[in-house]
Protein backbone atom coordinates (compact mmCIF):
# COMPACT_ATOMS: atom_id res chain seq x y z
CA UNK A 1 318.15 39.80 142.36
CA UNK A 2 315.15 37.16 142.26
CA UNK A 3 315.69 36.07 145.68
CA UNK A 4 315.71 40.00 147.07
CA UNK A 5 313.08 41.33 145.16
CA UNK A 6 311.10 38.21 143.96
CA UNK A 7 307.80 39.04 141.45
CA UNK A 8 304.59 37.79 142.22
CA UNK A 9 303.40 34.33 140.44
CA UNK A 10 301.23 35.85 138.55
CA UNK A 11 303.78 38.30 137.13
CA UNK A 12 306.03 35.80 137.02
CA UNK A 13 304.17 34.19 134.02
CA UNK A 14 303.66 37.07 132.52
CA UNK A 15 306.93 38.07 132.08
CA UNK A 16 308.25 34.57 131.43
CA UNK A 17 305.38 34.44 128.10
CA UNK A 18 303.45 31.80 129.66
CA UNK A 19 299.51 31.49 128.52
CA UNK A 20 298.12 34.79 130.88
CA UNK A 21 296.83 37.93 129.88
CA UNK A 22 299.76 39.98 128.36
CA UNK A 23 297.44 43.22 129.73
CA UNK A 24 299.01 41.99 133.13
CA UNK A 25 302.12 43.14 131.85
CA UNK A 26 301.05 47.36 131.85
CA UNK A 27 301.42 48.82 135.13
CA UNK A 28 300.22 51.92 134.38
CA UNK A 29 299.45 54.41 131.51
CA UNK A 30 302.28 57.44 131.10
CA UNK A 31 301.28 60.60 132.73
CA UNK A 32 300.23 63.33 130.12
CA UNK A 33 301.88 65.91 132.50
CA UNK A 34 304.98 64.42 131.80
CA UNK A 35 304.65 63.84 127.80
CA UNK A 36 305.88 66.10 125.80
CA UNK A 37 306.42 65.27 122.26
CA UNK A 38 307.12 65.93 118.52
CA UNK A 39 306.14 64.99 115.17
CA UNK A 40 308.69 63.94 112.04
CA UNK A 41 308.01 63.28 108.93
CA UNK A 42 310.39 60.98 106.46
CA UNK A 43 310.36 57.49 105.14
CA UNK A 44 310.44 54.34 106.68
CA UNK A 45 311.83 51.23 104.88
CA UNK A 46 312.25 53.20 101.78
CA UNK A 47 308.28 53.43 101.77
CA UNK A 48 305.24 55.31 103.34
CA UNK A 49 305.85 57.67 105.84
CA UNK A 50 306.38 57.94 109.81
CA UNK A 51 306.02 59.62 112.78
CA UNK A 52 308.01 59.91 115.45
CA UNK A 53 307.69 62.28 118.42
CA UNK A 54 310.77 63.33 121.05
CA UNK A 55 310.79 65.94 123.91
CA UNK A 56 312.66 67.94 126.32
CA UNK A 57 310.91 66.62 128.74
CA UNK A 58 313.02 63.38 128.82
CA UNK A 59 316.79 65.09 128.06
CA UNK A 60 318.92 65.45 130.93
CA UNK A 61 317.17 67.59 134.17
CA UNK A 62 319.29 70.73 133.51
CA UNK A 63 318.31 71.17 130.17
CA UNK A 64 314.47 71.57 130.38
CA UNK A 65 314.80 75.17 130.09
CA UNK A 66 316.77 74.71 126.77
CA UNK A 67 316.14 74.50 123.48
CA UNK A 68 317.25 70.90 121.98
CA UNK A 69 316.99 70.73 118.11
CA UNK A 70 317.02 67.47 116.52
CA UNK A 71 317.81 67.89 112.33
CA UNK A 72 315.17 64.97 110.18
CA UNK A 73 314.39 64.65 106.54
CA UNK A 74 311.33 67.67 106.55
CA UNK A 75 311.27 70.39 109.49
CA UNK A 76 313.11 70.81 112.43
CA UNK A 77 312.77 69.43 115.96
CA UNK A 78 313.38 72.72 118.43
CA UNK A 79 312.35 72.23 121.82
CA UNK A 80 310.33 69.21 121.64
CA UNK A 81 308.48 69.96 118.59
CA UNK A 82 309.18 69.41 114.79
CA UNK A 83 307.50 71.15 112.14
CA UNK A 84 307.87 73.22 109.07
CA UNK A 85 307.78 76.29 110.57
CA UNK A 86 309.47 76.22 113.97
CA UNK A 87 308.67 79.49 114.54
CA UNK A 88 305.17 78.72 114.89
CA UNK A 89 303.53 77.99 118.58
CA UNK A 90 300.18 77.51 117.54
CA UNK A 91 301.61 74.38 115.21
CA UNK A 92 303.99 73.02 117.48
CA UNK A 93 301.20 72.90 120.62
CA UNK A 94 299.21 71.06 117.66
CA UNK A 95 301.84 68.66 117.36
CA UNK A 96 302.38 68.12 120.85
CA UNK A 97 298.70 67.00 121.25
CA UNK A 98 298.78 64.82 118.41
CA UNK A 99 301.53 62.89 119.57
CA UNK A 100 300.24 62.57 123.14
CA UNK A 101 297.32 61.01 121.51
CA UNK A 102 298.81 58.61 119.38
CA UNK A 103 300.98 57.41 122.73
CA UNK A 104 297.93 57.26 125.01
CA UNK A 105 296.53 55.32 122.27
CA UNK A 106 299.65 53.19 121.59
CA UNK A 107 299.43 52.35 125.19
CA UNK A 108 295.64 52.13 126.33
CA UNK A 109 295.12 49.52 122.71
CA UNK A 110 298.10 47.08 124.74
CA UNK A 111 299.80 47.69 120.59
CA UNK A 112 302.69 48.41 123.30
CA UNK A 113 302.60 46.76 126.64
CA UNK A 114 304.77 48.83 129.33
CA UNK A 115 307.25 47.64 132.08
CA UNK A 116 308.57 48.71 135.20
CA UNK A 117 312.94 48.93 134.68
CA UNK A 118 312.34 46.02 137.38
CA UNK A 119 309.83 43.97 135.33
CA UNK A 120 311.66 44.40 131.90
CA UNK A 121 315.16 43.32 134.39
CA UNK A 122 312.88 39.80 135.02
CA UNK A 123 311.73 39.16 131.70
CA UNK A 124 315.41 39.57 130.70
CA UNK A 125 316.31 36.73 132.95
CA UNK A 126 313.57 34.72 132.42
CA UNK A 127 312.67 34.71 128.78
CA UNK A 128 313.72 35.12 125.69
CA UNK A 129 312.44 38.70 125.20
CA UNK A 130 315.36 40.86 123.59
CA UNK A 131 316.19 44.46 125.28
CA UNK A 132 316.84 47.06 122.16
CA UNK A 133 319.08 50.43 123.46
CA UNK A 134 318.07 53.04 121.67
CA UNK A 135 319.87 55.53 123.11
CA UNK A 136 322.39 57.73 121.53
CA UNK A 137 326.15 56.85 121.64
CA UNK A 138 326.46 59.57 124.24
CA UNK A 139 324.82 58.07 126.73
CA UNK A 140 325.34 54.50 125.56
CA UNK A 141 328.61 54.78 126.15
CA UNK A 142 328.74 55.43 129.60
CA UNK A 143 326.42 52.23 130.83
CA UNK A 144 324.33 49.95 128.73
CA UNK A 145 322.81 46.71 129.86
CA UNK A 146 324.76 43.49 129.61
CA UNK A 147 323.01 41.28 126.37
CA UNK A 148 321.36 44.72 125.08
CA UNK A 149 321.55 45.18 121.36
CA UNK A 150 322.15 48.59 120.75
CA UNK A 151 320.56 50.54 117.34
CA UNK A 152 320.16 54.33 118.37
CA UNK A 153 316.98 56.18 116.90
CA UNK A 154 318.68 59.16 117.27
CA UNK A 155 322.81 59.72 117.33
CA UNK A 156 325.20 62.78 117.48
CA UNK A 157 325.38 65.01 114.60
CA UNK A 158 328.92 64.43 113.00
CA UNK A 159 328.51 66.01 109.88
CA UNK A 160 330.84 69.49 109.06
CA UNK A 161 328.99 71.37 107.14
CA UNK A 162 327.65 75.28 107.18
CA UNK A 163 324.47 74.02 108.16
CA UNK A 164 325.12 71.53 110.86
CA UNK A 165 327.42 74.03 112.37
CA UNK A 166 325.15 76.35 112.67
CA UNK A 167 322.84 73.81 114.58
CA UNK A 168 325.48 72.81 116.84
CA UNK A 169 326.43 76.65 117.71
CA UNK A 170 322.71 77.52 118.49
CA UNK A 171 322.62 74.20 120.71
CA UNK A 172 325.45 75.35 122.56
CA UNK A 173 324.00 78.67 123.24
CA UNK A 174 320.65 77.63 124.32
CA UNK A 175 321.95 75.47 126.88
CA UNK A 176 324.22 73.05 125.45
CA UNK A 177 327.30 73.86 127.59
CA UNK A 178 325.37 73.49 130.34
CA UNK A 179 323.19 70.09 129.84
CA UNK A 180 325.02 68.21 127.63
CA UNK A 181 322.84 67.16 125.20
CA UNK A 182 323.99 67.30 122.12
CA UNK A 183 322.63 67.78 118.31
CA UNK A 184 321.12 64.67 117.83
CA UNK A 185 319.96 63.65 114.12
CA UNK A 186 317.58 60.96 113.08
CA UNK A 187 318.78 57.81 111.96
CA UNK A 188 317.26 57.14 108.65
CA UNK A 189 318.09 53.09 108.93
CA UNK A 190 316.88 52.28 112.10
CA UNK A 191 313.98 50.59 111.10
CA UNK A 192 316.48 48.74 108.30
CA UNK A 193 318.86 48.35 111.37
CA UNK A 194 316.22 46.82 113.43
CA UNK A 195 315.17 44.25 110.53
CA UNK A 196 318.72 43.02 109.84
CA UNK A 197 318.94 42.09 114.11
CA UNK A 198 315.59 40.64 114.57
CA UNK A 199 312.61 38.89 113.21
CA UNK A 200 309.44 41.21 113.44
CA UNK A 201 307.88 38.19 115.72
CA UNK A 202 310.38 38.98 118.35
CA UNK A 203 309.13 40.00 121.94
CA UNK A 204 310.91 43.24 121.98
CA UNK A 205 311.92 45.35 125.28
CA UNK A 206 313.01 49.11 123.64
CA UNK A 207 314.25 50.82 126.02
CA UNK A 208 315.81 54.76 126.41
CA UNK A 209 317.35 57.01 129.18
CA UNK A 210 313.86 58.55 130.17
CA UNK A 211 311.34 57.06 128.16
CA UNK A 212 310.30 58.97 125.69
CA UNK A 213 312.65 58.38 122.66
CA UNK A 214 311.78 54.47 122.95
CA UNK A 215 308.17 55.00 122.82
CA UNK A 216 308.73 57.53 119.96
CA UNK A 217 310.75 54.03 118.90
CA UNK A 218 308.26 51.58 119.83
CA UNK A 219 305.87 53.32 117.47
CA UNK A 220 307.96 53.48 114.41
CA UNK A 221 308.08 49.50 114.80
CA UNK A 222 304.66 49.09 114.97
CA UNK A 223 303.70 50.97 112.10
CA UNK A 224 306.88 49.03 110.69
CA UNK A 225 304.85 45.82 111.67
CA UNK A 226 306.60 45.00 115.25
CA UNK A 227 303.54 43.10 117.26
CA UNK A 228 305.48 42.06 120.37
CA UNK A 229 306.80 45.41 121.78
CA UNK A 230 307.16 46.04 125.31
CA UNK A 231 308.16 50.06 126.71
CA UNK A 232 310.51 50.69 129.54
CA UNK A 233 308.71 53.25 131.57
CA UNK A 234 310.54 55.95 132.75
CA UNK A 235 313.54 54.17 131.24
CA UNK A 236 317.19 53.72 132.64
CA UNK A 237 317.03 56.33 134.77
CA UNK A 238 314.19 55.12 136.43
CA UNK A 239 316.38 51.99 137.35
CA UNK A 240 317.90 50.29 140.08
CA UNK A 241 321.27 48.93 139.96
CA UNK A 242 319.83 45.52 140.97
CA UNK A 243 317.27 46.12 138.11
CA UNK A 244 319.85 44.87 135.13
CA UNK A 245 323.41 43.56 134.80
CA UNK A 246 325.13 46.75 134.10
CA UNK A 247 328.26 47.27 132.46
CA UNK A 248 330.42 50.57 131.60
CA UNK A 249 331.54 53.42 133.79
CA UNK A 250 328.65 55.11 135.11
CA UNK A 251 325.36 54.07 136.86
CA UNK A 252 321.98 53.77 134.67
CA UNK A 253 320.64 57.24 136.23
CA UNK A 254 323.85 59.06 135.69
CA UNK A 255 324.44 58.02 131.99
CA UNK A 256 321.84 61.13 130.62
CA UNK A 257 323.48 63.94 132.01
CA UNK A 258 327.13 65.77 130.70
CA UNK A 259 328.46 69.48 130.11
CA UNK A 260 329.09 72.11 132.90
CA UNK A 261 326.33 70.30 135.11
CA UNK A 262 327.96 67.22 135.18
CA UNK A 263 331.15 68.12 136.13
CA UNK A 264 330.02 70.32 138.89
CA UNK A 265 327.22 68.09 139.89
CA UNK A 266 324.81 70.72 140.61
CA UNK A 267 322.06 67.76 138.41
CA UNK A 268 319.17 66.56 140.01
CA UNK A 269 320.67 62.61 139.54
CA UNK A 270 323.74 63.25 140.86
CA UNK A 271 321.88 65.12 144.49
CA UNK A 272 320.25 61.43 144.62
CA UNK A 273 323.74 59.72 144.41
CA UNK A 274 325.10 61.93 147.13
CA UNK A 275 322.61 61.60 149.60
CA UNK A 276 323.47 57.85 149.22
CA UNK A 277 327.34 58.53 148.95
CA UNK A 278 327.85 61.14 151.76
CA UNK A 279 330.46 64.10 151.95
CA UNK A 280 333.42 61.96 149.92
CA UNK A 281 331.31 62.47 147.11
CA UNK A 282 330.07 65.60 147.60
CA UNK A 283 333.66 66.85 148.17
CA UNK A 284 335.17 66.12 144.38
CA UNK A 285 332.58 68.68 143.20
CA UNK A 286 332.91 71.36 146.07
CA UNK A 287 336.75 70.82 144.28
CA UNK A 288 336.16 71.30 141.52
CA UNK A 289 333.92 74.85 141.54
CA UNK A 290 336.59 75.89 144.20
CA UNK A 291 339.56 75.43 141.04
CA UNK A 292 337.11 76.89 138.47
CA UNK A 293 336.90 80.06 141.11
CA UNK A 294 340.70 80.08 141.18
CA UNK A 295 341.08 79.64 138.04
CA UNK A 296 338.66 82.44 136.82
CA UNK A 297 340.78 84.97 139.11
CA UNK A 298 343.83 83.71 137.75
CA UNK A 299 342.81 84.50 134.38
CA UNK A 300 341.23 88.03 135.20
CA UNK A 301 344.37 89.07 137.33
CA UNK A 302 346.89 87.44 134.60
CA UNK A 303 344.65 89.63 131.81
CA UNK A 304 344.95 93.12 133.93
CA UNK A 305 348.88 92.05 134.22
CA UNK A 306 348.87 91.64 130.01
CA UNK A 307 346.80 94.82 129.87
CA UNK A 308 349.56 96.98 131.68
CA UNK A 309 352.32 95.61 130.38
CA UNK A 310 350.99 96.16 127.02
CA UNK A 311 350.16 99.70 128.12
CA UNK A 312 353.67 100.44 129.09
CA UNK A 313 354.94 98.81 125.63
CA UNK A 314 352.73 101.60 123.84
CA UNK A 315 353.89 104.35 126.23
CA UNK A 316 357.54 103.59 125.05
């Protein structure tokens, strides 16, 4: 990896924490275009309180035109936006807009210093900085970097309850079967998770599937009292193979995406994989939606069969 795609010297320190201006480390600020955000309330170490912002910006491609909800202590997070009301536009765009400003300012103060998937794949190698997954088991699951500890800021919703059922219908519905993504719930330890791993003078690397759950990460362990923190722009999807010793099943960019989309590959990641693949790959999909067609008229020609025969039972 060094020898293919080797850093310049002067990035080379950088990542490697010799005595150079850690501002070298930010390559560039996060487009506003592509920050969406929300705002949750609850506690944080058992004192104060936090905010944390996620988005449907950065779930899997297919389901940007679905509502995601995300259950924390106060409000609800529906489509990128938590608040008391969630029926309430004008208070969500507020949100939004706070959030985006507390980011930009997160980033543009160097409080958290941003890396390319290459760059944080360098100072992996060549220093001592730690790389924090916090990505849900989902998507953990299906590739994670070798070393990576991981503590998820958000998991699956496993509870069986009235409520959460009703959440996980209405995800379903909105988009669910198609995208994936599932109900995700905050994880009300993960700053208690984070403590029990690593000092709070660690150099940090969080990192997500997109990008925008580590930064809404990054700034729960600053106001926690985190000083070293470093952002993976764009996050594993953004990456390379080359970019990190992977392990698990699936490449980095494919790990976000699941449901009906997946597994007929009409997803945006898995176009980019077939253009690289060819027609072997493009074939096991074309395979698939040609059994789901046979399959749907082998259902609709077995239910007009039931129907007559049931007909004929009545008529005798």
């Amino acid at each position: 990896l060094l020898r293919r795609h080797p850093p310049s010297a002067a990035r080379m320190e950088a990542l490697v924490g010799l005595p150079i201006s850690v501002a070298t480390l930010g390559v560039s600020s996060p487009r506003s275009s592509r920050t969406g955000s929300a705002k949750c309330r609850g506690s944080s170490s058992g004192n104060g309180s936090w905010a944390c912002s996620v988005s449907k910006l950065f779930t899997a491609v297919p389901s940007r035109d679905f509502a995601t909800r995300t259950r924390c202590s106060r409000g609800t997070v529906r489509m990128g936006v938590a608040v008391e009301d969630e029926e309430d536009p004008a208070k969500q765009m507020k949100e939004m807009a706070a959030a985006r400003r507390r980011w930009d300012g997160l980033i543009r103060d160097q409080k958290v210093k941003v890396l390319t998937p290459r760059e944080a794949g360098y100072a992996i190698q060549l220093s001592d900085k730690a790389l924090l997954d916090v990505r849900p088991s989902i998507e953990r699951q299906k590739a994670w970097v070798k070393g990576s500890t991981w503590i998820p800021i958000f998991d699956g919703d496993n509870m069986l309850n009235f409520g959460t059922m009703s959440r996980k219908i209405t995800n379903f519905v909105m988009g669910g079967w198609w995208s994936g993504v599932p109900t995700l719930v905050y994880d009300n330890n993960f700053i208690a998770n984070v403590d029990n791993k690593f000092p709070r003078d660690t150099d940090l690397i969080v990192v997500c599937q997109k990008g925008l759950r580590s930064l809404a990460a990054c700034e729960q362990l600053y106001n926690a009292g985190y000083r070293n923190l470093f952002w993976v722009q764009g996050g594993l999807e953004a990456a390379e193979e080359e970019d990190f010793q992977r392990e698990g099943p699936q490449p980095f960019k494919l790990a976000g995406i699941g449901g009906m989309s997946e597994f007929l590959g009409w997803t945006d990641q898995q176009r980019v994989v077939a253009a690289k693949e060819g027609w072997g790959y493009r074939l096991i999909f074309t395979a698939r939606l040609a059994g789901l067609v046979i399959l749907a008229d082998a259902l609709f020609f077995g239910a007009q069969k039931v129907g007559s025969w049931l007909q004929e039972l009545h008529s005798h």
